[in-house]
Protein backbone atom coordinates (compact mmCIF):
# COMPACT_ATOMS: atom_id res chain seq x y z
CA UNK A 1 -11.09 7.10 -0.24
CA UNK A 2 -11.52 3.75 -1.61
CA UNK A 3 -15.13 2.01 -1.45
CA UNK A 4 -15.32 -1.94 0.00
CA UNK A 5 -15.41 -3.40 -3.89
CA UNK A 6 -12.30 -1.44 -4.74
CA UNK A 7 -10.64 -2.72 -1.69
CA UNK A 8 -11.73 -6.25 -2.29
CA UNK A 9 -10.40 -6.02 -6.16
CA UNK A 10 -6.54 -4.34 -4.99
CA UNK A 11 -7.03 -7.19 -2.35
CA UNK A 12 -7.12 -9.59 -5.46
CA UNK A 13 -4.03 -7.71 -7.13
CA UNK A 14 -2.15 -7.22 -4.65
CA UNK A 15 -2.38 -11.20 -3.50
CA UNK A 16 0.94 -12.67 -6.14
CA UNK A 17 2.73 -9.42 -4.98
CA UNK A 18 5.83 -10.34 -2.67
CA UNK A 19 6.76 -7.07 -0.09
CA UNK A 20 8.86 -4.94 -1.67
CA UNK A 21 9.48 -2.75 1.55
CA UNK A 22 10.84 -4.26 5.38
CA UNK A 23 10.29 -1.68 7.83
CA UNK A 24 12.74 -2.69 11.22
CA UNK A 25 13.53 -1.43 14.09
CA UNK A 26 14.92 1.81 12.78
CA UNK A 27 11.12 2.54 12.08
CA UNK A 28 9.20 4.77 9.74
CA UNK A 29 12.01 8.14 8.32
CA UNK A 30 11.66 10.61 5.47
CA UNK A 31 13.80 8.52 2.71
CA UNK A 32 11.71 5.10 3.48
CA UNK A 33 8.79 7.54 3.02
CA UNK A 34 10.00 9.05 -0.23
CA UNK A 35 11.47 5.45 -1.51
CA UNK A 36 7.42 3.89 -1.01
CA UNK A 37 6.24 7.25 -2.71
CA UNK A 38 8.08 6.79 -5.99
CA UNK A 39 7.65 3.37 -5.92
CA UNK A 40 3.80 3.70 -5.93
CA UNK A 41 4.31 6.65 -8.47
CA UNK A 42 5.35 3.78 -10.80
CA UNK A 43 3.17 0.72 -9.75
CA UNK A 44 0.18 1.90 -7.73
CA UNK A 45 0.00 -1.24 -5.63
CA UNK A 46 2.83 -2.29 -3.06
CA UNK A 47 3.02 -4.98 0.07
CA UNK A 48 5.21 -3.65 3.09
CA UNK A 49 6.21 -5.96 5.88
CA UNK A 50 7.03 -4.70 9.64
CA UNK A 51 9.54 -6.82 10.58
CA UNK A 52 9.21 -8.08 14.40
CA UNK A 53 11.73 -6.24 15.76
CA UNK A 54 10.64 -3.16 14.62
CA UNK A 55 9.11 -0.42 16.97
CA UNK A 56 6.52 0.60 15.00
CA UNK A 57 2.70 -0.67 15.28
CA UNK A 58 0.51 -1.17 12.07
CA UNK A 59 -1.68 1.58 13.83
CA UNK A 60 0.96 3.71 13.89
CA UNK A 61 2.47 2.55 9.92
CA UNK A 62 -1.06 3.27 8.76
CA UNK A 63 -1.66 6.43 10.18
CA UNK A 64 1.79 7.70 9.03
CA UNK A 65 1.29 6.56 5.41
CA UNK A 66 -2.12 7.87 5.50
CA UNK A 67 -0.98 11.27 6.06
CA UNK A 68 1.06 11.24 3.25
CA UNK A 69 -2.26 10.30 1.23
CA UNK A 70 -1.29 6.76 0.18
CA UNK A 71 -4.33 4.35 1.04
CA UNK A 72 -4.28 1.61 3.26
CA UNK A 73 -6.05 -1.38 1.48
CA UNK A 74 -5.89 -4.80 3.83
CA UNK A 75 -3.14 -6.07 7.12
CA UNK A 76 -2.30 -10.04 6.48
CA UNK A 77 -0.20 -11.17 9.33
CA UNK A 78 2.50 -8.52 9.37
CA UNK A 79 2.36 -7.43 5.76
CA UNK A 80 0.09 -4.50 4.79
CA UNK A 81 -1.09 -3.65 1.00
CA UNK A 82 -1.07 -0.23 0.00
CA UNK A 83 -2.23 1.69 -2.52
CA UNK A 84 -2.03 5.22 -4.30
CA UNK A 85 -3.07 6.54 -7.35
CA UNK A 86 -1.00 7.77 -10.02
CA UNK A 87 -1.24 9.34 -13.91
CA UNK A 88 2.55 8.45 -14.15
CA UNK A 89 1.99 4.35 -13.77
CA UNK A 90 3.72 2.30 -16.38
CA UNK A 91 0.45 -0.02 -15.87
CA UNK A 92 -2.38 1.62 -14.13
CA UNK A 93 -4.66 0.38 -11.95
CA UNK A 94 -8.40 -0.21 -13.75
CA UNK A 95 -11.46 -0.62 -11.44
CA UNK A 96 -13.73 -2.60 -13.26
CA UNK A 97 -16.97 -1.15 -13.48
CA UNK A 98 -20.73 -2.49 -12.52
CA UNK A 99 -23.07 -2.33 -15.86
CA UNK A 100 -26.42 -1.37 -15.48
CA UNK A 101 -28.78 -3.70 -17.15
């Protein structure tokens, strides 16, 4: 689970990134699900937009990718930011860390 300041610095990644994933009115399947998964497997940090046709709720988007253990980071307008962790990333995701003085 992600803390606030590690939110708030993904938040400040994620904010040049375009969506890379539409999800429409065929909804959330199994090879969208996979297709997100390996995508994060290589970059960590992705926008999806729900298009406004689609069926599907961000309620419902987050609690589905949620179960597959991928992190739900911040909702702007339609477009949510996700996040999961991964050893295999060609660049991966730093935290930057609070010294003690």
């Amino acid at each position: 689970m992600l803390t606030s300041k590690e939110k708030v610095y993904l938040r400040s990644l994620a904010h040049s990134l375009k969506p890379i994933f539409q999800i429409g009115k065929e909804g959330l399947n199994e090879n969208m699900l996979e297709e997100i998964l390996n995508y994060l497997n290589k970059h960590e940090l992705m926008k999806v937009s729900i298009l406004q046709n689609s069926s599907v709720t961000f309620d419902e988007a987050e609690a589905y990718f949620e179960m597959a253990g991928i992190e739900f980071v911040q909702k702007i307008g339609r477009t949510m930011v996700l996040y999961k962790y991964s050893s295999d990333a060609k660049n991966p995701i730093v935290f930057p860390v609070k010294k003690r003085g």
